[in-house]
Protein backbone atom coordinates (compact mmCIF):
# COMPACT_ATOMS: atom_id res chain seq x y z
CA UNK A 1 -160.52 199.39 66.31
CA UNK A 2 -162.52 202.36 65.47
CA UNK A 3 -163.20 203.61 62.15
CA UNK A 4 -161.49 206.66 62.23
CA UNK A 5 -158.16 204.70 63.50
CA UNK A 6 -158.82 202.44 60.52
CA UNK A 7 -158.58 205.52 58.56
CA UNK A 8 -155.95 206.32 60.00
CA UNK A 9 -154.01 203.54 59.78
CA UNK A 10 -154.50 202.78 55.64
CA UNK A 11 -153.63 206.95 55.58
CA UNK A 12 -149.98 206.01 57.30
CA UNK A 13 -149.85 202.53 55.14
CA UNK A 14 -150.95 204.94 52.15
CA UNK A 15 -148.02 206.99 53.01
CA UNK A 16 -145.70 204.69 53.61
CA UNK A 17 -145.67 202.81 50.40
CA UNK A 18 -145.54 206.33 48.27
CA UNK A 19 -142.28 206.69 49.91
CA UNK A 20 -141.20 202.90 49.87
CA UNK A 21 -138.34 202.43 47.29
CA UNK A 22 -136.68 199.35 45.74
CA UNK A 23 -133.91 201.16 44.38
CA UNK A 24 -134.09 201.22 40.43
CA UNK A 25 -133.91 197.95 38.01
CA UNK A 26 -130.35 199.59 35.72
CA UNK A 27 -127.31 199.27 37.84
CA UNK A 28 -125.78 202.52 36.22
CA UNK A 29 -129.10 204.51 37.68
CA UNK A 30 -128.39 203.43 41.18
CA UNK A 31 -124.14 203.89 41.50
CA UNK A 32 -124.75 205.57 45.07
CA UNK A 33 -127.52 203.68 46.38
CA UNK A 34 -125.93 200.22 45.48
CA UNK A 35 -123.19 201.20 48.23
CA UNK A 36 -126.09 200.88 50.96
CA UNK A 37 -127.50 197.47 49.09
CA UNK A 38 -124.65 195.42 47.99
CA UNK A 39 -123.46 192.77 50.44
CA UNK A 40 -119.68 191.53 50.11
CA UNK A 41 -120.08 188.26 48.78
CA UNK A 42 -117.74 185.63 47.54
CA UNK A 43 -118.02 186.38 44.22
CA UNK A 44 -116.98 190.74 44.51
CA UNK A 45 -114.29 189.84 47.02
CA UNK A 46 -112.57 187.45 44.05
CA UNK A 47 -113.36 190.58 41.65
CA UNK A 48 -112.07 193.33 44.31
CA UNK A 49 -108.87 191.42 44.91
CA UNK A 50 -108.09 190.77 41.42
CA UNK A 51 -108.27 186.92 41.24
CA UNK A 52 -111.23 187.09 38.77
CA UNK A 53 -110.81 189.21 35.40
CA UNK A 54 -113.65 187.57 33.32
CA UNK A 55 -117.27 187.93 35.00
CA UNK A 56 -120.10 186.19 32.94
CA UNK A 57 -123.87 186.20 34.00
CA UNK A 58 -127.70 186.83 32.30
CA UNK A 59 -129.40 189.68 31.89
CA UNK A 60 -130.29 191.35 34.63
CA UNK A 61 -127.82 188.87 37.10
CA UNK A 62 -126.07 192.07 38.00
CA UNK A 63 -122.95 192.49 36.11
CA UNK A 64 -123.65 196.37 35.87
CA UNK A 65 -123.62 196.21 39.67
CA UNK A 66 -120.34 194.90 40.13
CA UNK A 67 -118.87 196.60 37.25
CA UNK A 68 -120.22 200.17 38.96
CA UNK A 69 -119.13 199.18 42.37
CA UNK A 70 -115.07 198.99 41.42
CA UNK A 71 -115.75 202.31 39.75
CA UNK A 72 -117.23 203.34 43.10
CA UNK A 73 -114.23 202.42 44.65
CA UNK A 74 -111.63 203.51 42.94
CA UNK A 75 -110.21 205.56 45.72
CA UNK A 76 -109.63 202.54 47.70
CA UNK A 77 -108.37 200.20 44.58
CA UNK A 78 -106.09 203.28 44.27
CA UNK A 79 -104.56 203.05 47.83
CA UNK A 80 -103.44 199.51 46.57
CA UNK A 81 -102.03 200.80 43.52
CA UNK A 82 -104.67 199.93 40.80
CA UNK A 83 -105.50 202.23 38.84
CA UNK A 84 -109.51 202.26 37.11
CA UNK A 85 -109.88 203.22 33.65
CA UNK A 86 -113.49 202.42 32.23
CA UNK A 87 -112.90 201.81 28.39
CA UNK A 88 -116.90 202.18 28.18
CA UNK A 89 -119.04 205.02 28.52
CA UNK A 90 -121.14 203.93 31.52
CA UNK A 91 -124.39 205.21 29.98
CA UNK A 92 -125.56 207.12 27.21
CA UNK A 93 -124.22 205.72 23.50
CA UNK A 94 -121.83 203.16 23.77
CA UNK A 95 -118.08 204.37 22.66
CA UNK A 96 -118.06 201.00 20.81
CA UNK A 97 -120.92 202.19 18.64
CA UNK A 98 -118.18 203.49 16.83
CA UNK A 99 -116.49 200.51 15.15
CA UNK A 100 -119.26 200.10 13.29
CA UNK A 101 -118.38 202.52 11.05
CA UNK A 102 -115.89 200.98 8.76
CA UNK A 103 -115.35 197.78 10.96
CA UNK A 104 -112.31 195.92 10.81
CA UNK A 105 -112.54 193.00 8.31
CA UNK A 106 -110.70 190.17 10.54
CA UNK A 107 -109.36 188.75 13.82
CA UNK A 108 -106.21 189.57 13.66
CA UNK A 109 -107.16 193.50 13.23
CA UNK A 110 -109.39 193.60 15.34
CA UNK A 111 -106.87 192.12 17.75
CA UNK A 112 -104.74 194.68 16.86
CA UNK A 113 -107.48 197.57 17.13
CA UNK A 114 -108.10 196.38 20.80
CA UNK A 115 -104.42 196.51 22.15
CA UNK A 116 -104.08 199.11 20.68
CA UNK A 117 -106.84 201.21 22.21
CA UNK A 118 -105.75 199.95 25.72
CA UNK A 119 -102.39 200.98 25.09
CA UNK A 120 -103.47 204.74 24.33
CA UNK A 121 -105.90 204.52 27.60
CA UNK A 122 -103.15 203.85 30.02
CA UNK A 123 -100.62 206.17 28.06
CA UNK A 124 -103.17 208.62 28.83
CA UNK A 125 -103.37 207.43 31.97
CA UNK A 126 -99.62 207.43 32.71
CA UNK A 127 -99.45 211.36 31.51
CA UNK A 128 -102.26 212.25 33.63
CA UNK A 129 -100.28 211.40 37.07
CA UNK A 130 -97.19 213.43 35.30
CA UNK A 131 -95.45 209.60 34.95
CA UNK A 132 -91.98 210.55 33.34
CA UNK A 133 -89.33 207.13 33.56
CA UNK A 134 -87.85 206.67 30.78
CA UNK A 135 -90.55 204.15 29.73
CA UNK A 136 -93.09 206.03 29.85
CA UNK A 137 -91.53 208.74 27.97
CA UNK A 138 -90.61 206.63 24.87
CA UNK A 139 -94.73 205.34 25.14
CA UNK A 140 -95.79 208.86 24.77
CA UNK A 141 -92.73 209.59 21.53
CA UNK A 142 -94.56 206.99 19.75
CA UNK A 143 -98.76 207.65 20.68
CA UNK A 144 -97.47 211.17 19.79
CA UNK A 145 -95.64 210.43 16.52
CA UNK A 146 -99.09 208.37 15.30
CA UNK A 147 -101.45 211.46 16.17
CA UNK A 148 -102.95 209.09 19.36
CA UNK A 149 -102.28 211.43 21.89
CA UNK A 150 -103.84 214.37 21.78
CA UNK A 151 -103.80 216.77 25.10
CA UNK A 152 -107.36 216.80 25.15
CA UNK A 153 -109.47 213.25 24.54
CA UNK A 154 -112.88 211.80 24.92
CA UNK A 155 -113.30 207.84 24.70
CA UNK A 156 -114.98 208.52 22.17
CA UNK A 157 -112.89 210.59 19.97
CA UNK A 158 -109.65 207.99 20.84
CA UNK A 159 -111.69 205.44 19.69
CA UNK A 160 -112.31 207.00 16.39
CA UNK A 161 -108.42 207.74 16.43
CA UNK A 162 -107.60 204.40 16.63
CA UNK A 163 -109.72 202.75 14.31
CA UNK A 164 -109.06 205.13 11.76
CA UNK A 165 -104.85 204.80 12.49
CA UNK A 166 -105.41 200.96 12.43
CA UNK A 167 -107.57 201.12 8.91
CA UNK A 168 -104.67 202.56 7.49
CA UNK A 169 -102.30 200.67 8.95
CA UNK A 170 -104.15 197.32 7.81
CA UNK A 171 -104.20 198.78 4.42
CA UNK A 172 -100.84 199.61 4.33
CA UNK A 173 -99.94 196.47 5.97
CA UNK A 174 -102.04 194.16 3.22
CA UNK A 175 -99.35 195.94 0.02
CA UNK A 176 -97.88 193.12 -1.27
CA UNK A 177 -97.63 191.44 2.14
CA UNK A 178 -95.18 194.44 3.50
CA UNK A 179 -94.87 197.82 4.47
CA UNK A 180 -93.42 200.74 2.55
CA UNK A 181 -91.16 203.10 4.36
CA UNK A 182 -90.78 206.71 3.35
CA UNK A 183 -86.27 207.28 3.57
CA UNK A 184 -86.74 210.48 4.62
CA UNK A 185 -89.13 210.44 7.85
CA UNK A 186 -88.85 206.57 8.40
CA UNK A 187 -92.68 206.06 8.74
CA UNK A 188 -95.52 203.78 7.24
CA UNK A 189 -95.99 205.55 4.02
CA UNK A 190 -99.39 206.91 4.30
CA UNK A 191 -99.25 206.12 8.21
CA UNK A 192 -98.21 208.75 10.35
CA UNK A 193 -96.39 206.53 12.77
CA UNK A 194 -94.38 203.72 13.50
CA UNK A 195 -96.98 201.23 15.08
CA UNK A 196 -97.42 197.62 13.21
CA UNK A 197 -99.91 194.93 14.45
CA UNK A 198 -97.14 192.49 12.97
CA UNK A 199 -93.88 191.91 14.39
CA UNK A 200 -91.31 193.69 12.32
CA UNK A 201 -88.69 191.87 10.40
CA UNK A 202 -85.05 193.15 11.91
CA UNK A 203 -84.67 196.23 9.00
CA UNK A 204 -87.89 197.68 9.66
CA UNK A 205 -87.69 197.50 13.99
CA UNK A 206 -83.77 199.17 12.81
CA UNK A 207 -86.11 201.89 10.76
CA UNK A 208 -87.92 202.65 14.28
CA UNK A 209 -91.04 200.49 13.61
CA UNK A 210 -92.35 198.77 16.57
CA UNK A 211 -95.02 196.26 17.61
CA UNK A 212 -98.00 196.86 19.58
CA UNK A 213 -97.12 193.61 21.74
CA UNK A 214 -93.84 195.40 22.23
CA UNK A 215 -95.47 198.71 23.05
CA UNK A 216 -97.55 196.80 25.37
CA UNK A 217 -94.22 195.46 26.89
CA UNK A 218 -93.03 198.91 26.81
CA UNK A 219 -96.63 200.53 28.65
CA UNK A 220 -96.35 197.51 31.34
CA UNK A 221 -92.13 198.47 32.39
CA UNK A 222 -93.63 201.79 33.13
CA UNK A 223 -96.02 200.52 35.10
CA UNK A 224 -94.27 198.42 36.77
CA UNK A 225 -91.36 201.05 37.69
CA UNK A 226 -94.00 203.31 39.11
CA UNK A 227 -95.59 200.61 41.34
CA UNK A 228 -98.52 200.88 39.55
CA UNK A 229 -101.46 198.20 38.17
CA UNK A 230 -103.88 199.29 35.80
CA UNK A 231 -107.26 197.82 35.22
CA UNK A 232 -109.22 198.17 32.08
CA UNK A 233 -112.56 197.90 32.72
CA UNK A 234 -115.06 196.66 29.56
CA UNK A 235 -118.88 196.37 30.36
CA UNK A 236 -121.99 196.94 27.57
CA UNK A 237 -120.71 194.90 25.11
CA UNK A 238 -124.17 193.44 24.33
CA UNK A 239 -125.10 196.62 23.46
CA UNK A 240 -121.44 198.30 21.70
CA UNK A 241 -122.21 195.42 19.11
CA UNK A 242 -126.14 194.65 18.54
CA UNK A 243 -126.21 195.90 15.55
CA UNK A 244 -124.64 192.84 13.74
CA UNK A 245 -124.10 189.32 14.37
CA UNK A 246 -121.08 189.41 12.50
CA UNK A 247 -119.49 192.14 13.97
CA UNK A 248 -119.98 191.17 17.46
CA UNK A 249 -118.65 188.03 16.83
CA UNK A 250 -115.32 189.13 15.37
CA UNK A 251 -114.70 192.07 17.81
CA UNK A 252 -115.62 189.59 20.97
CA UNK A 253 -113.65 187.00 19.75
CA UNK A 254 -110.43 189.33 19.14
CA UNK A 255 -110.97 190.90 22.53
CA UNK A 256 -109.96 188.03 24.12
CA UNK A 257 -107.44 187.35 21.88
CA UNK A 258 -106.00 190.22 23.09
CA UNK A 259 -107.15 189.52 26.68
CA UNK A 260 -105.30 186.62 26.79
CA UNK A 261 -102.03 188.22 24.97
CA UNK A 262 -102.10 191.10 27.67
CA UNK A 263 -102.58 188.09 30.41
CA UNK A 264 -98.65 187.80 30.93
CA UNK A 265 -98.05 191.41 31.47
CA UNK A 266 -98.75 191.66 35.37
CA UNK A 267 -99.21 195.20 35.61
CA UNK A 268 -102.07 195.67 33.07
CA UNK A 269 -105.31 193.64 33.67
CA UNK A 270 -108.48 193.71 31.54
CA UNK A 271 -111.74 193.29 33.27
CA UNK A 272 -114.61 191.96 31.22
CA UNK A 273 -118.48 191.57 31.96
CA UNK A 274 -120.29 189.70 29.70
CA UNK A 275 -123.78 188.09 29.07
CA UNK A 276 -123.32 184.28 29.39
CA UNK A 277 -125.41 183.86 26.25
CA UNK A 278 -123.14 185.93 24.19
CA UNK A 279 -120.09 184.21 25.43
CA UNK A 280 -121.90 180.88 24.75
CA UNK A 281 -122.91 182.34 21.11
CA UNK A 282 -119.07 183.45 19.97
CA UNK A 283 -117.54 180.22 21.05
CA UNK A 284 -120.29 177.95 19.28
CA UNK A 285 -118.15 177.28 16.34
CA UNK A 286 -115.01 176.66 18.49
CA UNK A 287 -112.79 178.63 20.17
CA UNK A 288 -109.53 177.08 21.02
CA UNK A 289 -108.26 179.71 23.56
CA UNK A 290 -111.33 179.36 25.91
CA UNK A 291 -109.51 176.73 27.90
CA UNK A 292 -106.50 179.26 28.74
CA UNK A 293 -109.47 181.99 30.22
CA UNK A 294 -109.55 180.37 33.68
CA UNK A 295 -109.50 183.66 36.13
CA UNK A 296 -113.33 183.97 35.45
CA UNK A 297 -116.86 183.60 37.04
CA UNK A 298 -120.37 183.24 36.87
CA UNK A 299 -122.84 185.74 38.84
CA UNK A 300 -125.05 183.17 40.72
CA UNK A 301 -128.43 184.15 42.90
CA UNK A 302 -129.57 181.00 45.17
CA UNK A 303 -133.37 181.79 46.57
CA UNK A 304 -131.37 183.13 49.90
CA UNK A 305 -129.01 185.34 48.37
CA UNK A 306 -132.11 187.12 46.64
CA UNK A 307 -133.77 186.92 49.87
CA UNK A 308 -131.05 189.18 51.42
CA UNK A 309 -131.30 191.31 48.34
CA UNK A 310 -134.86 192.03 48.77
CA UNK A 311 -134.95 192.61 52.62
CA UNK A 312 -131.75 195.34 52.21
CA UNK A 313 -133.29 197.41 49.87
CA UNK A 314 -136.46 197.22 52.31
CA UNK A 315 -134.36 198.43 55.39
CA UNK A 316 -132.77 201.16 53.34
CA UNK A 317 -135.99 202.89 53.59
CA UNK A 318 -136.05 204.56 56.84
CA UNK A 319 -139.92 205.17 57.32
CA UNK A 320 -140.55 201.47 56.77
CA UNK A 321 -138.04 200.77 59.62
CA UNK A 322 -139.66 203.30 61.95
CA UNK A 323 -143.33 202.29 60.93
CA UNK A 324 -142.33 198.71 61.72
CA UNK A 325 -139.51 199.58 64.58
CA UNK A 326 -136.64 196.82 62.90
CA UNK A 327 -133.02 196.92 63.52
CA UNK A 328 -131.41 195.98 60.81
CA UNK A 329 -128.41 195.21 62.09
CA UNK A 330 -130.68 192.16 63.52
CA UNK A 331 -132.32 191.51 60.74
CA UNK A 332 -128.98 190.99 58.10
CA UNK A 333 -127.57 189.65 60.81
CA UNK A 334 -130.22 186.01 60.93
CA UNK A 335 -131.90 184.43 57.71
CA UNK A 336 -134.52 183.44 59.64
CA UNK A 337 -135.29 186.92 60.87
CA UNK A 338 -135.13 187.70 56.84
CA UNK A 339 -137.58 185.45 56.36
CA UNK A 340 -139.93 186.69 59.40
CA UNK A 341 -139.86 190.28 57.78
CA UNK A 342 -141.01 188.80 54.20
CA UNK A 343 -143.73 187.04 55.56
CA UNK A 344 -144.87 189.90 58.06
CA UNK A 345 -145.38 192.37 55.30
CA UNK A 346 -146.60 189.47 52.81
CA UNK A 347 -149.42 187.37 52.67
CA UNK A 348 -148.81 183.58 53.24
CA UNK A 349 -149.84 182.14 49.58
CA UNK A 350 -150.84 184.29 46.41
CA UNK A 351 -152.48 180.99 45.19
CA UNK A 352 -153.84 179.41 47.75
CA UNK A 353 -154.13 175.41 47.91
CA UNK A 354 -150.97 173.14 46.98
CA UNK A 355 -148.66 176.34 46.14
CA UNK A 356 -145.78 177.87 47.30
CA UNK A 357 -145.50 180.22 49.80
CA UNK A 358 -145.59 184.34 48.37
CA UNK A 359 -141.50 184.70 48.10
CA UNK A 360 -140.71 181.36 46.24
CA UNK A 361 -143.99 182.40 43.88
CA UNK A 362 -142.40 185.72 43.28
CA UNK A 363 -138.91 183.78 42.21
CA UNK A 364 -140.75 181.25 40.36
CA UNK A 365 -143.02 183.84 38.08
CA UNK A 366 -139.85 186.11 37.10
CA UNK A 367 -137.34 183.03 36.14
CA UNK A 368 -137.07 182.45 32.37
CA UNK A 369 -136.78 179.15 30.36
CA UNK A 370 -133.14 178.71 32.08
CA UNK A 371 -134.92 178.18 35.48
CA UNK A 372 -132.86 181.07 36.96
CA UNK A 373 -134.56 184.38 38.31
CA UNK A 374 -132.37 187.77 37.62
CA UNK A 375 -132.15 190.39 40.34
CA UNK A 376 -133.46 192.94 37.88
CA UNK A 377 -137.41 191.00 37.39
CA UNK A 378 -137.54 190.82 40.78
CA UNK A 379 -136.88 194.24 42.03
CA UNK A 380 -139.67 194.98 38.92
CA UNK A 381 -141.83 193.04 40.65
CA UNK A 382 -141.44 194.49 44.25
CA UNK A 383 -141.71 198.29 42.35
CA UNK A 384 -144.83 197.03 40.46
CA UNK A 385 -146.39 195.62 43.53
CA UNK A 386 -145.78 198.70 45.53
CA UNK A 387 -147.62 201.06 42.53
CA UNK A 388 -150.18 198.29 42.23
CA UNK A 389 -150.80 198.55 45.85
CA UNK A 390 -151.12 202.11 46.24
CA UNK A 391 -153.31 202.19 43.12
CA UNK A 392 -155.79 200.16 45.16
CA UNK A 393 -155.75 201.89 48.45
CA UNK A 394 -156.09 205.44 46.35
CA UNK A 395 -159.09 203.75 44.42
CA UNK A 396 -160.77 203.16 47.90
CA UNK A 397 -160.19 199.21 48.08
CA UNK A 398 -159.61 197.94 51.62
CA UNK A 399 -156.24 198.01 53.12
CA UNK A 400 -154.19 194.86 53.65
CA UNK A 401 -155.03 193.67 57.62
CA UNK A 402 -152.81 193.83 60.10
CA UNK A 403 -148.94 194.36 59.43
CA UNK A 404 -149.50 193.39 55.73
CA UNK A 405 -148.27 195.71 53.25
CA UNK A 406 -149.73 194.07 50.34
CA UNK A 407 -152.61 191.88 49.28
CA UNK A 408 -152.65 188.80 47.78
CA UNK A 409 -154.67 190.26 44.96
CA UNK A 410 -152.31 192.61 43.89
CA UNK A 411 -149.37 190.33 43.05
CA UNK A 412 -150.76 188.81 39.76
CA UNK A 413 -151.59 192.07 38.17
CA UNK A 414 -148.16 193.73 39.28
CA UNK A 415 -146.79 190.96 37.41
CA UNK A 416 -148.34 191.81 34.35
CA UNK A 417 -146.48 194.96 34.03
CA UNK A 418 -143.10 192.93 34.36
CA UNK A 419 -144.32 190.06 31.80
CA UNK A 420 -144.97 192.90 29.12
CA UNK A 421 -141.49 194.69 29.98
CA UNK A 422 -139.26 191.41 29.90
CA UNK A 423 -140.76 190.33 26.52
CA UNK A 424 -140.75 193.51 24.62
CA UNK A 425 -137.96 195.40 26.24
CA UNK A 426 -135.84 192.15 26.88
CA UNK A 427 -136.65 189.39 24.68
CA UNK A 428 -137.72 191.11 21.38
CA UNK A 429 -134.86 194.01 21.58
CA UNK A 430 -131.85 191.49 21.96
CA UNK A 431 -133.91 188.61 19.84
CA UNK A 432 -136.01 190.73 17.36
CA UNK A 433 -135.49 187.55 14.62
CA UNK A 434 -137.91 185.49 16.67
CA UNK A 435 -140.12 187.82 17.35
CA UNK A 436 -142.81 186.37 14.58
CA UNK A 437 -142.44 182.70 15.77
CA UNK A 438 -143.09 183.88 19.82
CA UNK A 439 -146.27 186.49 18.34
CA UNK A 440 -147.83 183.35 16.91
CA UNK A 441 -148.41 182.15 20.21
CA UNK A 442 -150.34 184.79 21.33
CA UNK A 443 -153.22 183.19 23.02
CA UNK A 444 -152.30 179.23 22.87
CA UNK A 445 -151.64 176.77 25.24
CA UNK A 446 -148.39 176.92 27.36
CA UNK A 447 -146.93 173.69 26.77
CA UNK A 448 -146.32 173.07 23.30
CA UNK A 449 -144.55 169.76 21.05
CA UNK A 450 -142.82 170.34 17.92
CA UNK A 451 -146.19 169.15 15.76
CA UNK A 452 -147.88 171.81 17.48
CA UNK A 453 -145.49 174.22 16.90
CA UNK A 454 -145.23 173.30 13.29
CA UNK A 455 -148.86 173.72 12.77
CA UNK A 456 -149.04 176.90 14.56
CA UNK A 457 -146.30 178.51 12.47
CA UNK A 458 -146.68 176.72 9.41
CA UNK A 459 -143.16 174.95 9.30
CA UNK A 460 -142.62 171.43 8.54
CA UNK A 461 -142.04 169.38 12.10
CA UNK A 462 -137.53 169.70 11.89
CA UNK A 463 -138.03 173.30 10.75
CA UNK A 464 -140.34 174.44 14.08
CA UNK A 465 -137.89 171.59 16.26
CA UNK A 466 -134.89 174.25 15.00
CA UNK A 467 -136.91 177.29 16.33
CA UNK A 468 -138.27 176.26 19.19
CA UNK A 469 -134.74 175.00 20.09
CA UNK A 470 -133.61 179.05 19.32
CA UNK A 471 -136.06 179.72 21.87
CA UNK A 472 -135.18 177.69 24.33
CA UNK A 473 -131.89 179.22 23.82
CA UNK A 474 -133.20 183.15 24.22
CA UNK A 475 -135.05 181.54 27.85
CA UNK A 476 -138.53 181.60 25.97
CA UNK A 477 -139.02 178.00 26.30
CA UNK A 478 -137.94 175.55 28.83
CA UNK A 479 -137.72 172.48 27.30
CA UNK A 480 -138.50 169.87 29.55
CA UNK A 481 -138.75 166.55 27.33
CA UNK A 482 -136.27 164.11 26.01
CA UNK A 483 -133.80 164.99 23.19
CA UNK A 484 -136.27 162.68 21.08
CA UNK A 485 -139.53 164.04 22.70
CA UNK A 486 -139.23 167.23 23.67
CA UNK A 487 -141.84 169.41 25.53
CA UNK A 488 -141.56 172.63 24.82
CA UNK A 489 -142.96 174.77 28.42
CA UNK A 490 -143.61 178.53 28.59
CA UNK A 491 -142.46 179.86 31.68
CA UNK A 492 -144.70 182.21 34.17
CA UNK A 493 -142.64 185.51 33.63
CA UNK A 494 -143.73 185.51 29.54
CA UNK A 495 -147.57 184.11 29.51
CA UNK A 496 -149.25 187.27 30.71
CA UNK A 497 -147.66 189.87 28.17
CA UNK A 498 -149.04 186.87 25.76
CA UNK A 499 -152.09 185.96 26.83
CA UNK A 500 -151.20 182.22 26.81
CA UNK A 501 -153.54 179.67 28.49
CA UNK A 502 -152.31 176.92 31.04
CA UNK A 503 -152.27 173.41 29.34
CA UNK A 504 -151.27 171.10 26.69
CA UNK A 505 -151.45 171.81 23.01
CA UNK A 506 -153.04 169.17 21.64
């Protein structure tokens, strides 16, 4: 080939990787795009026909995804009768934010503050679609009554509504163990309304008062005369609540306390998505209900499943399908044509020897301690390795030969970029109290033994075991000793933002 068609050629690989995309890393950034990336698997089909309400997974797995797909179709959960209502802001400030402000001081009212809230979403809800049985109507006398239905709401401003109507009510509720009822307009003195989160003895349900389990009753006979199924839809709860360990653990716990409560009542249906390691961290200390949560899963990415991932947000770029004339009908259609594409635009090995081939090296740099690799590192990676890339071939560098896209060269520094994000935007910002512990280890070896450990931080040997146990909880270490010796191993995806050196500690 002549020079000039050499030129050529880099110009049109140039090109093409400016205009390559990998779709963005946040789930809420993407909502149209995910429509053209998202294959039906096992796991949304259990979500989309309502057998799952409870969806766990890591950072990053892709609980976002799934929570912004039902949103995305909501015209065609509609058609069946279920009606969306996000109880979350999907970006921006979390409504949640709010409860911070004057939290509720135990379970059982924050049990109450949760039904509560869901009850004045699908009242809302019901009024919207001009729902008028008789039901419905006597929902909407009460919301009124208490000031919790206002003709024009935010999430935000109902959320304030509530808590503030359930402070007083817990206040109210905590005089001398019982309510006081003004003769004249039969409410909660100091209460404008006639909701309790206890069940009323017979004189005070005679005086009008009413439960909000009965309400709920009430909200679901509406429902269920209209032919209609509501789903609640909670997502961002690491963030609502990151402020304090305390308060996340009360309001999670109580949510499903109330998740469970609402479970009888067919017609209303919370749907929860969760970070495992939060579930795992407000059920340490025992939580008897967990056995009775059993219409859940856990997001799960096998090396093929991410393999299909990566090649469909490849074939949603057009140019790269011209430039490399695929069908991608074909190509979904056959994992070993999947495979063929990866390995056409990829070099063989990055490291070359006794190492894995380039795709299973990608998985195996962006896993954490927890040996699992999140959708959200690797699409990092492919973006990084695209701007890396281009970086080179706009620097004058030689361009990959052949049908490569990318050189071997350019996957460890693209990594470098996603090693520096993942600790400092991941690990520090949702563990910021082990920060000093992981900063020591700036620049030591990456396998480590608790008399290491304790030297390097200055902690007495059961002291650094306890931390470096923390951090094997967080994904920072992978501990892969015995329960009497362990070893203590820094995975790939955290030793460049560190520095950290291949070996033993000695």
């Amino acid at each position: 080939m002549s020079n000039s068609a050499d030129s050529e050629q880099g110009l049109a690989k140039r090109r093409l990787l400016s205009e390559l995309s990998f779709g963005e890393r946040i789930a809420e950034q993407e909502v149209e795009s995910l429509v053209e990336y998202f294959v039906e698997t096992e796991q949304w089909r259990k979500l989309h026909s309502g057998a799952v309400d409870i969806v766990y997974g890591t950072k990053g797995a892709g609980k976002s995804a799934l929570y912004s797909l039902l949103l995305a179709r909501e015209d065609d959960l509609f058609d069946r009768g279920v009606f969306i209502i996000a109880a979350e802001n999907p970006s921006g400030t979390p409504v949640f934010a709010e409860i911070k402000v004057e939290p509720p001081t135990s379970e059982h009212e924050f049990t109450g503050l949760w039904k509560l809230y869901f009850i004045c979403l699908i009242g809302n809800e019901l009024r919207k679609y001009d729902v008028n049985n008789q039901g419905a109507k006597d929902v909407y006398s009460v919301l009124e009554q208490a000031k919790l239905l206002p003709k024009k709401i935010t999430l935000k401003t109902l959320l304030i509504a509530v808590r503030d109507y359930s402070k007083r009510l817990t206040d109210a509720e905590s005089v001398e163990g019982g309510l006081a009822i003004d003769p004249v307009t039969g409410l909660i003195v100091g209460v404008k309304g006639k909701i309790t989160f206890r069940e009323p003895s017979q004189e005070l349900r005679d005086a009008g008062l009413m439960s909000v389990d009965t309400l709920l009753e009430k909200v679901n006979a509406a429902l269920v005369e209209e032919k209609m199924t509501v789903w609640i839809l909670l997502d961002r709860l690491d963030v609502a609540f990151d402020q304090s360990d305390a308060l996340e653990y009360n309001a999670l716990r109580a949510l499903f306390k109330a998740y469970l409560d609402t479970a009888p009542l067919n017609n209303i249906k919370l749907k929860v998505f969760l970070r495992t390691d939060i579930w795992r961290r407000i059920t340490e200390g025992g939580f008897r209900e967990a056995s009775h949560i059993t219409k859940h899963l856990t997001i799960t990415w096998e090396r093929q499943s991410l393999l299909n991932l990566v090649v469909r947000r490849l074939l949603a770029n057009q140019p790269f399908n011209a430039r490399y004339e695929l069908d991608p009908e074909v190509i979904l259609a056959s994992v070993d044509e999947q495979e063929r594409l990866i390995k056409r635009i990829m070099p063989d090995q990055v490291d070359t020897g006794k190492n894995p081939p380039t795709f299973d090296w990608m998985l195996t740099r962006t896993q954490d301690g927890t040996k699992k690799t999140a959708p959200r590192e690797l699409i990092h990676l492919l973006s990084s390795l695209k701007d890396e890339q281009t970086r080179r071939l706009e620097l004058g560098h030689a361009e990959p030969v052949g049908d490569l896209l990318f050189d071997r060269t350019t996957f460890k520094e693209a990594l470098k970029a996603v090693s520096e994000e993942r600790l400092t935007k991941t690990l520090y910002a949702e563990s910021n109290n082990l920060k000093t512990y992981i900063e020591k280890l700036r620049g030591e070896k990456t396998q480590q033994a608790p008399e290491t450990l304790a030297r390097i931080w200055g902690l007495e040997d059961e002291k650094a075991r306890d931390i470096a146990d923390q951090l094997v909880g967080v994904g920072f270490f992978e501990n892969r000793g015995e329960k009497r010796q362990p070893i203590y191993w820094v995975p790939f995806l955290y030793r460049d933002a560190l520095g950290m050196i291949q070996g033993e500690a000695k």
